[in-house]
PDB file of N, CA and C in Angstrom:
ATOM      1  N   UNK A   1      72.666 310.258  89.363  1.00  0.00           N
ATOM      2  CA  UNK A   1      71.695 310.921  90.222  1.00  0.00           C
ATOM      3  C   UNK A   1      70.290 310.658  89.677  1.00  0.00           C
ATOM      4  N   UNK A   2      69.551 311.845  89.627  1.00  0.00           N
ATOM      5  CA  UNK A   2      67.779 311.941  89.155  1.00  0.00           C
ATOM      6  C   UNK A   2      67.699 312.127  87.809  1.00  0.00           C
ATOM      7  N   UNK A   3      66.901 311.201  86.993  1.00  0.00           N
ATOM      8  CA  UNK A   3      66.153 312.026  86.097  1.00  0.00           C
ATOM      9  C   UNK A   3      65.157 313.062  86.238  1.00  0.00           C
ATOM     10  N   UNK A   4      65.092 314.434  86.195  1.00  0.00           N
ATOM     11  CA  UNK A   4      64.309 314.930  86.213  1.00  0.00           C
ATOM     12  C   UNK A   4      63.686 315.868  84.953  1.00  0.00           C
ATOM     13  N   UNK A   5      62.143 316.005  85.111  1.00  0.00           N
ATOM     14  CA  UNK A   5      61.850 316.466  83.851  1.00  0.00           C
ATOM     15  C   UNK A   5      61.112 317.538  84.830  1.00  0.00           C
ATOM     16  N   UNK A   6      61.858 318.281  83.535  1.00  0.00           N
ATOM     17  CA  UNK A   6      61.157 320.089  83.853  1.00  0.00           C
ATOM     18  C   UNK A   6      60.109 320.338  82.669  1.00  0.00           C
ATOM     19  N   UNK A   7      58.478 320.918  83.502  1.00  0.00           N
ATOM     20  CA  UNK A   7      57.983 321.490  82.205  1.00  0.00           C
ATOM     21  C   UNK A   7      57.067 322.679  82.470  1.00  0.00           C
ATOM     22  N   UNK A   8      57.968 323.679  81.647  1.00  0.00           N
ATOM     23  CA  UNK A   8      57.413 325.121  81.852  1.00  0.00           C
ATOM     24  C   UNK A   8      57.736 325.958  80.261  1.00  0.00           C
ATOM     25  N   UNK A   9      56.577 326.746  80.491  1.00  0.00           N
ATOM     26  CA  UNK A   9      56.696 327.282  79.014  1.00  0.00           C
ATOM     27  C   UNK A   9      57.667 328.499  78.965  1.00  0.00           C
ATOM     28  N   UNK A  10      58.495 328.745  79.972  1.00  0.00           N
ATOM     29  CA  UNK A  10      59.563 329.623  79.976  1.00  0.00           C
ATOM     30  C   UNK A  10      60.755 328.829  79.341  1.00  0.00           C
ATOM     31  N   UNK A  11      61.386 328.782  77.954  1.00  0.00           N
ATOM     32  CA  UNK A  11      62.561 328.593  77.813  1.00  0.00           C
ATOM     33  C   UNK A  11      63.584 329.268  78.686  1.00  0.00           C
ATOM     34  N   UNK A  12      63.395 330.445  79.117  1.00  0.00           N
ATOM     35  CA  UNK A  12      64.725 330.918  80.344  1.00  0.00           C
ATOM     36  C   UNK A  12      64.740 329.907  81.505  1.00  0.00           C
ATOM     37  N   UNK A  13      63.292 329.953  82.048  1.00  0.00           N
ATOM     38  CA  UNK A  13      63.394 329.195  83.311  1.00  0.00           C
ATOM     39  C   UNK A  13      63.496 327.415  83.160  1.00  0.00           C
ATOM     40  N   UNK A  14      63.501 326.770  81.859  1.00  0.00           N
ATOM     41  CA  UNK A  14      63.922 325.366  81.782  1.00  0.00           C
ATOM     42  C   UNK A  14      65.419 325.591  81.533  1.00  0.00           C
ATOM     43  N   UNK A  15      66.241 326.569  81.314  1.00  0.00           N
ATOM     44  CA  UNK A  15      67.348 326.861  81.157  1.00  0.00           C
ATOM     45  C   UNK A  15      67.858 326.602  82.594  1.00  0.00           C
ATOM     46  N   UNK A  16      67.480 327.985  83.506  1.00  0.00           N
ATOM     47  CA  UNK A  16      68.002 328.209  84.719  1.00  0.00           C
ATOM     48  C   UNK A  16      67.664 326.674  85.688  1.00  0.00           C
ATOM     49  N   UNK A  17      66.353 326.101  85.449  1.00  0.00           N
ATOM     50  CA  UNK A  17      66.042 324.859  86.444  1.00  0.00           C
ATOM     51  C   UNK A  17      67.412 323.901  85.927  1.00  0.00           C
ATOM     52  N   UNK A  18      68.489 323.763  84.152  1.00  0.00           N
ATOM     53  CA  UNK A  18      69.111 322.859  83.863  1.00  0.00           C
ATOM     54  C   UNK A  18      70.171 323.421  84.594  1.00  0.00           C
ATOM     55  N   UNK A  19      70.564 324.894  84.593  1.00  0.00           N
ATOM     56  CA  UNK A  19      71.980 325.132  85.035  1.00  0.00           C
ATOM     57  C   UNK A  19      71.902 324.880  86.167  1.00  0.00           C
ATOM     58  N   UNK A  20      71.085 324.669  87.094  1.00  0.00           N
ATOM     59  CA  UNK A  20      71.253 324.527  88.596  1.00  0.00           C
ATOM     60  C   UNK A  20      71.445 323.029  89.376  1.00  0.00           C
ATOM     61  N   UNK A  21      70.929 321.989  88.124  1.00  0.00           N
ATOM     62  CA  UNK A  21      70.404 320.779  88.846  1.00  0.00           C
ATOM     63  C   UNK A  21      71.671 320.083  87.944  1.00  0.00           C
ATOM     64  N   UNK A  22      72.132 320.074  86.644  1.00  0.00           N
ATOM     65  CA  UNK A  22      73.061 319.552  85.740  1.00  0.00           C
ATOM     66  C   UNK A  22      74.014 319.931  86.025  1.00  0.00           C
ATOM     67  N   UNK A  23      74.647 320.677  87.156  1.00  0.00           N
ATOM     68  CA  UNK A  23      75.792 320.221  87.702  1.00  0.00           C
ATOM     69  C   UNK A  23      76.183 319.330  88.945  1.00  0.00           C
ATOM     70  N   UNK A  24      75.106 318.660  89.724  1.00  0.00           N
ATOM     71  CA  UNK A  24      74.912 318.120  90.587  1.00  0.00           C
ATOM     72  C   UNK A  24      74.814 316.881  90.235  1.00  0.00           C
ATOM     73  N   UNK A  25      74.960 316.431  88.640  1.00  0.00           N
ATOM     74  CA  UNK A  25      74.850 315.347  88.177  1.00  0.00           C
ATOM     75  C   UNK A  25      73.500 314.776  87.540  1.00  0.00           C
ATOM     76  N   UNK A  26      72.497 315.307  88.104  1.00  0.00           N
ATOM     77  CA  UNK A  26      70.776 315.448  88.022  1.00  0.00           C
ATOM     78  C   UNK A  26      71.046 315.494  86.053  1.00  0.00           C
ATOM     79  N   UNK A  27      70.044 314.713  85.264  1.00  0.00           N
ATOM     80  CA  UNK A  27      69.688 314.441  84.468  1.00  0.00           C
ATOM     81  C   UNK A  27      68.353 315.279  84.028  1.00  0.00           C
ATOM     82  N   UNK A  28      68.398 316.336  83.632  1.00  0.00           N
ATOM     83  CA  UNK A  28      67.338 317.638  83.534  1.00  0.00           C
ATOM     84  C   UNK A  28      66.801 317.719  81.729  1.00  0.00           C
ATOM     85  N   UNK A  29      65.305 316.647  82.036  1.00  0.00           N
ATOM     86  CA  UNK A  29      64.955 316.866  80.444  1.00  0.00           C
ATOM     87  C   UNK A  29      63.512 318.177  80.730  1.00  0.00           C
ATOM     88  N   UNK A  30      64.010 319.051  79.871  1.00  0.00           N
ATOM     89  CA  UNK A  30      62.834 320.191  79.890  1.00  0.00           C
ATOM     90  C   UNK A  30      61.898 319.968  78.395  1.00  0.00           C
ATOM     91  N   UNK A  31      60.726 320.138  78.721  1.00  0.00           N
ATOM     92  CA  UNK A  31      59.286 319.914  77.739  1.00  0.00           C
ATOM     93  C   UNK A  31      57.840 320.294  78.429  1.00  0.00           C
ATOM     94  N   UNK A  32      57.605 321.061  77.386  1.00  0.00           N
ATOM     95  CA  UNK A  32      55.924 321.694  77.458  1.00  0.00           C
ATOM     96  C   UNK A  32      54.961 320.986  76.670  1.00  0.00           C
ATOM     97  N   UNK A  33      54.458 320.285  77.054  1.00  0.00           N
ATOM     98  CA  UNK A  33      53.253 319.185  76.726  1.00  0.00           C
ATOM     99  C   UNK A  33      52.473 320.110  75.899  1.00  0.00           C
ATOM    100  N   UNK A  34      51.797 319.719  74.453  1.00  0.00           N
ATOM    101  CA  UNK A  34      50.729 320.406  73.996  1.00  0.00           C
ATOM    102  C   UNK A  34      49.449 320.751  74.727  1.00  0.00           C
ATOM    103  N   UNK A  35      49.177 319.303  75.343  1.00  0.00           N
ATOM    104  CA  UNK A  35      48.129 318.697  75.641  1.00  0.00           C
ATOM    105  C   UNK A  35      48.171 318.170  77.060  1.00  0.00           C
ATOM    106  N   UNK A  36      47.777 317.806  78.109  1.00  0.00           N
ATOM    107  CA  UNK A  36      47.837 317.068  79.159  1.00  0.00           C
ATOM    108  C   UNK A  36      47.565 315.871  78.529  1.00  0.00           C
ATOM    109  N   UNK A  37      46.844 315.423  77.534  1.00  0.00           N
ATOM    110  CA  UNK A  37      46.792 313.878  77.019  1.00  0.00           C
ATOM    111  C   UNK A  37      48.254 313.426  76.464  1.00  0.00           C
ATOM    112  N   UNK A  38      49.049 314.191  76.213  1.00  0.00           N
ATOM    113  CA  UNK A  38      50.864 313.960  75.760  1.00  0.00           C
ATOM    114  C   UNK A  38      51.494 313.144  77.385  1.00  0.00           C
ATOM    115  N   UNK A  39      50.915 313.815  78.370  1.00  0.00           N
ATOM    116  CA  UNK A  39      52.045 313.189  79.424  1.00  0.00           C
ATOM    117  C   UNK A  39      51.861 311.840  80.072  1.00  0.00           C
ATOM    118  N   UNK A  40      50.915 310.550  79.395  1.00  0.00           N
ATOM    119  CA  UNK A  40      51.318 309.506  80.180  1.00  0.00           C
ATOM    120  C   UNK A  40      52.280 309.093  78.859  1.00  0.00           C
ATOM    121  N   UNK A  41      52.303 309.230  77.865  1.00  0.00           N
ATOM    122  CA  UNK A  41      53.063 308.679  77.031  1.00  0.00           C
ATOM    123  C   UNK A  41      54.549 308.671  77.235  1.00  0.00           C
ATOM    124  N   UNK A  42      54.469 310.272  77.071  1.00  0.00           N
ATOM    125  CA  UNK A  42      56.079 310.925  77.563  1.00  0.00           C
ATOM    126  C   UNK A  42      56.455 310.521  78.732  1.00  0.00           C
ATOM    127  N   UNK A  43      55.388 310.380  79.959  1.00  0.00           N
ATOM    128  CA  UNK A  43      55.946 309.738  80.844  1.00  0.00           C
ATOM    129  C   UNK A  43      57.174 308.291  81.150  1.00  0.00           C
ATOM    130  N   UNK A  44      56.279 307.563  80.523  1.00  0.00           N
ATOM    131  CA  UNK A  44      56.374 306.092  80.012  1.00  0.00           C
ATOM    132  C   UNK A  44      57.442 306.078  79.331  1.00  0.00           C
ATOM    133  N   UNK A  45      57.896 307.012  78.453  1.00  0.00           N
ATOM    134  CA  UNK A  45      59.402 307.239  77.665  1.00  0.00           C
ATOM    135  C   UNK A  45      60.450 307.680  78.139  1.00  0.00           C
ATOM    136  N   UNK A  46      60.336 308.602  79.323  1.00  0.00           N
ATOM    137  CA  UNK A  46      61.194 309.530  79.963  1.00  0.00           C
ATOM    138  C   UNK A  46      61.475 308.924  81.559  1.00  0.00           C
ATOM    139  N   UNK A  47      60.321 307.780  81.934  1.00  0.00           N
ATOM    140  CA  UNK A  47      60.411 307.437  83.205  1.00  0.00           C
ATOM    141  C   UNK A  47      61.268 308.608  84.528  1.00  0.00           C
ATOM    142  N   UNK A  48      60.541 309.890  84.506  1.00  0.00           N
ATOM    143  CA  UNK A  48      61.486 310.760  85.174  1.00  0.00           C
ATOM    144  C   UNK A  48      61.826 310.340  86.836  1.00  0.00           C
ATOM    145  N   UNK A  49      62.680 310.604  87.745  1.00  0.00           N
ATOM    146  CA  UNK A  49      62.212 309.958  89.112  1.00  0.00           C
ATOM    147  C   UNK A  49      61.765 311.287  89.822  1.00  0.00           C
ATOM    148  N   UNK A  50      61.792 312.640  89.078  1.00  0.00           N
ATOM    149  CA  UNK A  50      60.859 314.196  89.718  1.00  0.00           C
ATOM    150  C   UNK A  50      59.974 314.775  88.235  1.00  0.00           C
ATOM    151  N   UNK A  51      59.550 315.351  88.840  1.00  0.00           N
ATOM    152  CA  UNK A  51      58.873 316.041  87.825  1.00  0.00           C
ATOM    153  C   UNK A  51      59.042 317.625  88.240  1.00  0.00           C
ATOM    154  N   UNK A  52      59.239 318.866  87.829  1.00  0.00           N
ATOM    155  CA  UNK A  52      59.296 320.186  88.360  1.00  0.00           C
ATOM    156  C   UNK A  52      58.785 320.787  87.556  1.00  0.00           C
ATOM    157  N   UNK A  53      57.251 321.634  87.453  1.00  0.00           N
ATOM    158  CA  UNK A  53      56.138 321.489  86.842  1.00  0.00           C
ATOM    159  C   UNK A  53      56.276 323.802  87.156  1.00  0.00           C
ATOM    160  N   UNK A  54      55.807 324.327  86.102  1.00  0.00           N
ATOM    161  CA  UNK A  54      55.150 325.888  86.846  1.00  0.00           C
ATOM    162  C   UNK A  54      53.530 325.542  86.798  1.00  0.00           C
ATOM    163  N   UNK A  55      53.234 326.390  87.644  1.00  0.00           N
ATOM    164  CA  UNK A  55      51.864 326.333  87.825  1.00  0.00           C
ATOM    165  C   UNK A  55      51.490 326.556  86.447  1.00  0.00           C
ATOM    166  N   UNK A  56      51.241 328.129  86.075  1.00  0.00           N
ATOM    167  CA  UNK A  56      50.703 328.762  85.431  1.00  0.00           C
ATOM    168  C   UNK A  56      51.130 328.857  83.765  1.00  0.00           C
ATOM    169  N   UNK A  57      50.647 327.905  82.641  1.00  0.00           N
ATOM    170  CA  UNK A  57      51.045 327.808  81.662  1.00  0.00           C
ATOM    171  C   UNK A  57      49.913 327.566  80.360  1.00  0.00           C
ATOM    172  N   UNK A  58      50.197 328.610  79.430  1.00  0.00           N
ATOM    173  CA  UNK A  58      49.119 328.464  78.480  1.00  0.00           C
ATOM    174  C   UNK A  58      49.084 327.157  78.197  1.00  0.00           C
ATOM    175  N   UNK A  59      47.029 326.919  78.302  1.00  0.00           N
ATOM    176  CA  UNK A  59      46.472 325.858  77.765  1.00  0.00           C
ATOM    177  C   UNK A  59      46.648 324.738  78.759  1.00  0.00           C
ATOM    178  N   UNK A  60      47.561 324.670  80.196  1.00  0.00           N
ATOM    179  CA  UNK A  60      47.746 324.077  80.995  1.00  0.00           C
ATOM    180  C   UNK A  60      48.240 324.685  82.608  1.00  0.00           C
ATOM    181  N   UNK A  61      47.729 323.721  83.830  1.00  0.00           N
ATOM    182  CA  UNK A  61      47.977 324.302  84.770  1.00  0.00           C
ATOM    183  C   UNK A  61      48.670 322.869  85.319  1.00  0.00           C
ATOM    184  N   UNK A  62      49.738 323.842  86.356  1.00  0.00           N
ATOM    185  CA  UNK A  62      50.489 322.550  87.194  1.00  0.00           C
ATOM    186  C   UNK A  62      49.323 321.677  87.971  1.00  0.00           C
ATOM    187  N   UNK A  63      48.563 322.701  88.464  1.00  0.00           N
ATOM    188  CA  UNK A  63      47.365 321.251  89.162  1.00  0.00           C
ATOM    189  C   UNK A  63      47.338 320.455  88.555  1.00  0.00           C
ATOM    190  N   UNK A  64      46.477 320.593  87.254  1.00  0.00           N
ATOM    191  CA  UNK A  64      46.118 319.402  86.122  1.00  0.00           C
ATOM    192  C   UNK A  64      47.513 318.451  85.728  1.00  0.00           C
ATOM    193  N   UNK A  65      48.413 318.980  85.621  1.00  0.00           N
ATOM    194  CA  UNK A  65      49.650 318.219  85.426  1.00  0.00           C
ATOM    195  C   UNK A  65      49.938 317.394  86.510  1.00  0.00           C
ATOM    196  N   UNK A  66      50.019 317.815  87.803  1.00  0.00           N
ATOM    197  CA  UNK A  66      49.752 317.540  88.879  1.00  0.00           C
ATOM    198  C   UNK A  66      49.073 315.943  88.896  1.00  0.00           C
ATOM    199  N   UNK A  67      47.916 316.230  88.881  1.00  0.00           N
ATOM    200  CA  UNK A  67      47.070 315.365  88.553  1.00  0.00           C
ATOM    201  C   UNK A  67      47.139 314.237  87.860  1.00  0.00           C
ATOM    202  N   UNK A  68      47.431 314.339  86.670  1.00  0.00           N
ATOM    203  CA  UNK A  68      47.715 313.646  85.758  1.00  0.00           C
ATOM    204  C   UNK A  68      48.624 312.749  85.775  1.00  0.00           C
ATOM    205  N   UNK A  69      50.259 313.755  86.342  1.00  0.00           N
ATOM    206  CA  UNK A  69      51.335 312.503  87.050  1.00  0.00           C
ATOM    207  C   UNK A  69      50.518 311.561  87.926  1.00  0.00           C
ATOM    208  N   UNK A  70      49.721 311.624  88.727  1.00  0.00           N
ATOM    209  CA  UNK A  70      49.650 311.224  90.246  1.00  0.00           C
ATOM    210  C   UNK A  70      48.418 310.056  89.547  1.00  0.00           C
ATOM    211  N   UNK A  71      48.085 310.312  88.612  1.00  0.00           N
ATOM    212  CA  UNK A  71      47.172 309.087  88.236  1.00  0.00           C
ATOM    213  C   UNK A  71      47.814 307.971  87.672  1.00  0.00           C
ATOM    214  N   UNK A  72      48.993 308.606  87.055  1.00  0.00           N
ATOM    215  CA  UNK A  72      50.193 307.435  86.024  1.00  0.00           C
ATOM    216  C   UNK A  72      51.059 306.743  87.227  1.00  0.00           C
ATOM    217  N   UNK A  73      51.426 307.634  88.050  1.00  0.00           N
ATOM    218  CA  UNK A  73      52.604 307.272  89.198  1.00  0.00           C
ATOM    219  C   UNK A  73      52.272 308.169  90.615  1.00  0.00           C
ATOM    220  N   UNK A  74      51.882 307.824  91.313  1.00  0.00           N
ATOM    221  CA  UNK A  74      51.008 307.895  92.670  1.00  0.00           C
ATOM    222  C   UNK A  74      52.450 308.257  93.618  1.00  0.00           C
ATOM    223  N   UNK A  75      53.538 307.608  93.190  1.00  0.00           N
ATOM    224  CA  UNK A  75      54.231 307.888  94.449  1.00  0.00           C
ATOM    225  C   UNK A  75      55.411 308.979  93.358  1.00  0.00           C
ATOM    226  N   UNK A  76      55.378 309.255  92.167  1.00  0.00           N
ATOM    227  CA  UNK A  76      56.146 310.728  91.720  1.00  0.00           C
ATOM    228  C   UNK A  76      56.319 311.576  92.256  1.00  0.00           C
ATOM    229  N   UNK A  77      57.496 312.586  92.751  1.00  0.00           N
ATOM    230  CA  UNK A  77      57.005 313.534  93.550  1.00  0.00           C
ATOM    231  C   UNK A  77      57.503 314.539  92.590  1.00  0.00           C
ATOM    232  N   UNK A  78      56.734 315.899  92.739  1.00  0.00           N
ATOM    233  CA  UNK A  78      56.588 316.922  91.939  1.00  0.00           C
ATOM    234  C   UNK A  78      56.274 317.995  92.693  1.00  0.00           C
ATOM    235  N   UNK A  79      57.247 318.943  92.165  1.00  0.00           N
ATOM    236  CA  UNK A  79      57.500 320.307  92.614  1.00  0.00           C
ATOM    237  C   UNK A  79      56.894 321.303  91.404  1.00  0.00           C
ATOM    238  N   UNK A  80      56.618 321.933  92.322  1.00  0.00           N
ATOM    239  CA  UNK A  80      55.638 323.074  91.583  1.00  0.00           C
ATOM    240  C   UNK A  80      56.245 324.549  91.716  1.00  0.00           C
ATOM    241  N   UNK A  81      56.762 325.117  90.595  1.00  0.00           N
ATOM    242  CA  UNK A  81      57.075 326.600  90.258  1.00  0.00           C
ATOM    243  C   UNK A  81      56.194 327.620  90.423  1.00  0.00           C
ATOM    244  N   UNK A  82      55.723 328.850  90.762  1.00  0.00           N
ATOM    245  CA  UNK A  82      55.089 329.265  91.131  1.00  0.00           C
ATOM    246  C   UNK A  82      55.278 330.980  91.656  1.00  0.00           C
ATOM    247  N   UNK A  83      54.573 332.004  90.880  1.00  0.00           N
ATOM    248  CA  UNK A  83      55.053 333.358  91.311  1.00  0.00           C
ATOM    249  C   UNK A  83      53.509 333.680  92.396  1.00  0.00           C
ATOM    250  N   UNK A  84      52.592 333.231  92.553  1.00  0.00           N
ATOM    251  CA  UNK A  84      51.209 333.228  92.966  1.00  0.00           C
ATOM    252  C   UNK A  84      51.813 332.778  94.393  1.00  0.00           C
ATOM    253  N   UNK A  85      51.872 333.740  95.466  1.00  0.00           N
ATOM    254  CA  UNK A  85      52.095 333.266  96.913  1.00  0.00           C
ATOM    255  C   UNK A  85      50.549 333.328  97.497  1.00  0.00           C
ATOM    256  N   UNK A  86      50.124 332.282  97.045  1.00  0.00           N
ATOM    257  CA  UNK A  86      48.139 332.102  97.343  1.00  0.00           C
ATOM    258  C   UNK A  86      48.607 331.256  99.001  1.00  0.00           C
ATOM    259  N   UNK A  87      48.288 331.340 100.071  1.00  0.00           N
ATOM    260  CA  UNK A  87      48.541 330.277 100.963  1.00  0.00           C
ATOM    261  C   UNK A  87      47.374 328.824 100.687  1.00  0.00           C
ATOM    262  N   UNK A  88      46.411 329.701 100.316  1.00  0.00           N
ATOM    263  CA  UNK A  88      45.172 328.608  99.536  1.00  0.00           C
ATOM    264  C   UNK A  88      45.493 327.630  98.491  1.00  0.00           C
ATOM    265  N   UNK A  89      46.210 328.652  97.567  1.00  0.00           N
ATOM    266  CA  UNK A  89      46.553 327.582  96.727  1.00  0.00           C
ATOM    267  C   UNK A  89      47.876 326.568  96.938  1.00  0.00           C
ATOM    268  N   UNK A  90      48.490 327.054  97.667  1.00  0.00           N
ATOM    269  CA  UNK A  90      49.878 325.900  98.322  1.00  0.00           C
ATOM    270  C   UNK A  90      49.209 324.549  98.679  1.00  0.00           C
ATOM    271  N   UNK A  91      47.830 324.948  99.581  1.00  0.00           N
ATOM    272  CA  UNK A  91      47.786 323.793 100.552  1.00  0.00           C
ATOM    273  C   UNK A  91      46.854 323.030  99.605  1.00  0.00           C
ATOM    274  N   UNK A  92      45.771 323.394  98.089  1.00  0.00           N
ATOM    275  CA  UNK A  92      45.325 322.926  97.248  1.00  0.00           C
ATOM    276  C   UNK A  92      46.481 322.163  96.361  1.00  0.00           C
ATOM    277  N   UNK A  93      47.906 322.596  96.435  1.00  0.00           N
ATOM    278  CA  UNK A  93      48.567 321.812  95.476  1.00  0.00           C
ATOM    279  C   UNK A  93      49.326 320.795  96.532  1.00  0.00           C
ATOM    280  N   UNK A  94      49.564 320.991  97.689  1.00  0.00           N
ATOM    281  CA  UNK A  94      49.977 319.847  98.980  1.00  0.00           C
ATOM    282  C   UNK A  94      48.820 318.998  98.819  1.00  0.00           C
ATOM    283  N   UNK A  95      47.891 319.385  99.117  1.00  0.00           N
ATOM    284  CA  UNK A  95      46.983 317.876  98.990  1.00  0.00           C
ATOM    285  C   UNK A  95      46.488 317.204  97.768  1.00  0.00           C
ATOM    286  N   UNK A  96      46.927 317.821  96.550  1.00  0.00           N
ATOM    287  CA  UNK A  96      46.765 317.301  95.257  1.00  0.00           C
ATOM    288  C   UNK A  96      48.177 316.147  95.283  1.00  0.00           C
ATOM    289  N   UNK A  97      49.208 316.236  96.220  1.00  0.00           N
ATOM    290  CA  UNK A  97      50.275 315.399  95.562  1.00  0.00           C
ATOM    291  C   UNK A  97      51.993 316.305  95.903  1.00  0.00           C
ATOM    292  N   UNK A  98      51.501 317.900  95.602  1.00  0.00           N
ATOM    293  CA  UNK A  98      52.920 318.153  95.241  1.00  0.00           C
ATOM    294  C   UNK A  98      53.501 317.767  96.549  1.00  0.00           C
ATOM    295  N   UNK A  99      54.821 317.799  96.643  1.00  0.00           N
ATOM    296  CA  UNK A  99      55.588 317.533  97.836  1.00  0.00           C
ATOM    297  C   UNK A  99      55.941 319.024  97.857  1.00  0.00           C
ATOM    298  N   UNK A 100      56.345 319.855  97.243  1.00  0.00           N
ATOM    299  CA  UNK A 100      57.199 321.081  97.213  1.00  0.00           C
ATOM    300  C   UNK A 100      56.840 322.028  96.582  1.00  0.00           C
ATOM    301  N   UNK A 101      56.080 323.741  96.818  1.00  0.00           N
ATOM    302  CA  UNK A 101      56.127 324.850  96.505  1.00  0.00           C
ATOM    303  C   UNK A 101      57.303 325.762  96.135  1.00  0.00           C
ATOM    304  N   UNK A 102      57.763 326.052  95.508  1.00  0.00           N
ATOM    305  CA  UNK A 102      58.942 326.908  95.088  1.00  0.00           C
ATOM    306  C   UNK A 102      58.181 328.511  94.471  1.00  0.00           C
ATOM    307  N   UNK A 103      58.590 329.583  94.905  1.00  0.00           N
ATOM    308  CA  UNK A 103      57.824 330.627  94.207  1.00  0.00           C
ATOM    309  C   UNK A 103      58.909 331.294  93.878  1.00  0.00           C
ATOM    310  N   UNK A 104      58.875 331.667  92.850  1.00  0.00           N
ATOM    311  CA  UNK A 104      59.879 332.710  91.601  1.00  0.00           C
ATOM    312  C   UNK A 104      59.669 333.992  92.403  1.00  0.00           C
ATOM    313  N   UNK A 105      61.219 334.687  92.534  1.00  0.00           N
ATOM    314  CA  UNK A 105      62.010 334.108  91.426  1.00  0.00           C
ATOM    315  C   UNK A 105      62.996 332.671  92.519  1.00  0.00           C
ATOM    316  N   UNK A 106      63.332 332.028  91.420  1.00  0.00           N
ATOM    317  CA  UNK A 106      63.755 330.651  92.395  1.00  0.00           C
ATOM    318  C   UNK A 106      65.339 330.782  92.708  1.00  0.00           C
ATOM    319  N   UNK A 107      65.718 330.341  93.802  1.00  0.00           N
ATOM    320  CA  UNK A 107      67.170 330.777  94.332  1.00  0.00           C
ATOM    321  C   UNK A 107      67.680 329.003  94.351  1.00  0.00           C
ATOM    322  N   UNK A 108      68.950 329.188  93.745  1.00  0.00           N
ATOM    323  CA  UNK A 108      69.498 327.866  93.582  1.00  0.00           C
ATOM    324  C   UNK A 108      69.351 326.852  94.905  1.00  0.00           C
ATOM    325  N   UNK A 109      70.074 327.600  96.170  1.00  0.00           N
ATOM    326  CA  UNK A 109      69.452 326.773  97.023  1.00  0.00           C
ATOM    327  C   UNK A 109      68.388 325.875  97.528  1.00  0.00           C
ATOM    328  N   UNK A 110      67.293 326.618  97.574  1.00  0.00           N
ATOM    329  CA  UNK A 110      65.467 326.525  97.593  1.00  0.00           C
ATOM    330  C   UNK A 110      65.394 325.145  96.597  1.00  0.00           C
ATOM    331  N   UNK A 111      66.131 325.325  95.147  1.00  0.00           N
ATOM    332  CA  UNK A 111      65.506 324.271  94.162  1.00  0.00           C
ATOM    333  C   UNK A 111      66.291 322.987  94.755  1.00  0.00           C
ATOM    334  N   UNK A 112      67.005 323.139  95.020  1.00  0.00           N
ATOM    335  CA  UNK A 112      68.701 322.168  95.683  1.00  0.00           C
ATOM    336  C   UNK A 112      67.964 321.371  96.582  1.00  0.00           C
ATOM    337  N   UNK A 113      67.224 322.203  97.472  1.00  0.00           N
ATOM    338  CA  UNK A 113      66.911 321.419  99.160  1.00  0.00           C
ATOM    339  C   UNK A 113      65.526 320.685  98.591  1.00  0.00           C
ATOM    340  N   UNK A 114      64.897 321.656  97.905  1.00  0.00           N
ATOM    341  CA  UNK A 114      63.278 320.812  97.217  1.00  0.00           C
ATOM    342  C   UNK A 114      63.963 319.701  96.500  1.00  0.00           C
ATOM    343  N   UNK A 115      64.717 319.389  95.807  1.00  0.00           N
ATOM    344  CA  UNK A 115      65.100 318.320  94.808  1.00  0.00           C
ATOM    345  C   UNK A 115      65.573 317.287  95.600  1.00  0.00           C
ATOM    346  N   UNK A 116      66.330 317.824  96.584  1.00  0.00           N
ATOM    347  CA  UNK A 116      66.980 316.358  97.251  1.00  0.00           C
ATOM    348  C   UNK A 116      65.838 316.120  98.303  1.00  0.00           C
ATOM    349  N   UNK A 117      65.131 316.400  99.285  1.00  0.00           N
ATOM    350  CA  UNK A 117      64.458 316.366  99.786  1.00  0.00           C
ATOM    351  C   UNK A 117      63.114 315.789  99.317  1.00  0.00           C
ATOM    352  N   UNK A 118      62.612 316.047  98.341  1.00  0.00           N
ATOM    353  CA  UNK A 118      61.531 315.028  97.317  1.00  0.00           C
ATOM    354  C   UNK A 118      62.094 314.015  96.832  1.00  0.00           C
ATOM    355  N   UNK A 119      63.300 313.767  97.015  1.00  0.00           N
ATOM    356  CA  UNK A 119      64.062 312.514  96.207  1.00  0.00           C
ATOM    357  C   UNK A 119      64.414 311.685  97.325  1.00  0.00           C
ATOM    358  N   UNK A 120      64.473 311.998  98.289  1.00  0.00           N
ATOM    359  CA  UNK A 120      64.594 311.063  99.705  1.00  0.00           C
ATOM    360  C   UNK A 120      63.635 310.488 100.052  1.00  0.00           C
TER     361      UNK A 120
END
C-alpha cells in the first residue's frame, strides 16, 4: 500500500493514526521534526506517498509544514489533523495544498476515506 508519515507531537495520536492505517497494510512512519529545516531531508529519506500533519504543534504549525512539503513535492498530498473547526482556516489550509481536513477527535472511518481518497 502507502507510505505514510505521520507528524504530530501527540505520541497517543501517532499511535491511534498507526492502529488505524497499519492494518490496511499502509506503512505508518510517525515523527515530530525539531525544526521545519529537518523535513526536506527526512523527506528525501522517507520518500512518504501522504503526509498526515496536526495543525497545532509546539515550535511548528501544519501550515508551515504544509508549506514546506509543497515546496519539496508539489503534487504530495497532506492531510491535516485538527481540533480548531475555523471554516477560515480550512479554506487557508485547502488553498495552501492540503487535500483533506480531519478535526479530532478522529473516527477511523473519516481517516480511511481521507487516506484513500488523497491517494487516488
Amino acid at each position: 500500500m502507502a507510505r505514510i508519515l505521520v507528524i504530530d507531537d501527540s505520541l497517543m495520536m501517532q499511535r491511534l493514526v498507526q492502529r488505524m492505517l497499519e492494518p490496511l497494510g499502509h506503512d505508518v512512519v510517525a515523527w515530530l521534526p525539531a525544526s521545519l529545516s529537518e523535513i526536506p531531508s527526512h523527506m528525501e529519506e522517507l520518500q512518504p506517498d501522504l503526509v498526515i500533519t496536526d495543525l497545532v504543534m509546539p515550535g511548528l504549525d501544519g501550515l508551515n509544514v504544509t508549506r514546506m512539503f509543497q515546496r519539496k513535492a508539489g503534487d504530495l498530498p497532506i492531510v491535516v489533523l485538527t481540533a480548531h473547526q475555523d471554516p477560515k482556516l480550512k479554506e487557508r489550509l485547502l488553498n495552501a495544498g492540503v487535500c483533506r481536513v480531519l478535526y479530532k477527535p478522529i473516527h477511523q472511518e473519516a481517516l480511511v476515506e481521507a487516506v484513500n481518497t488523497s491517494l487516488a
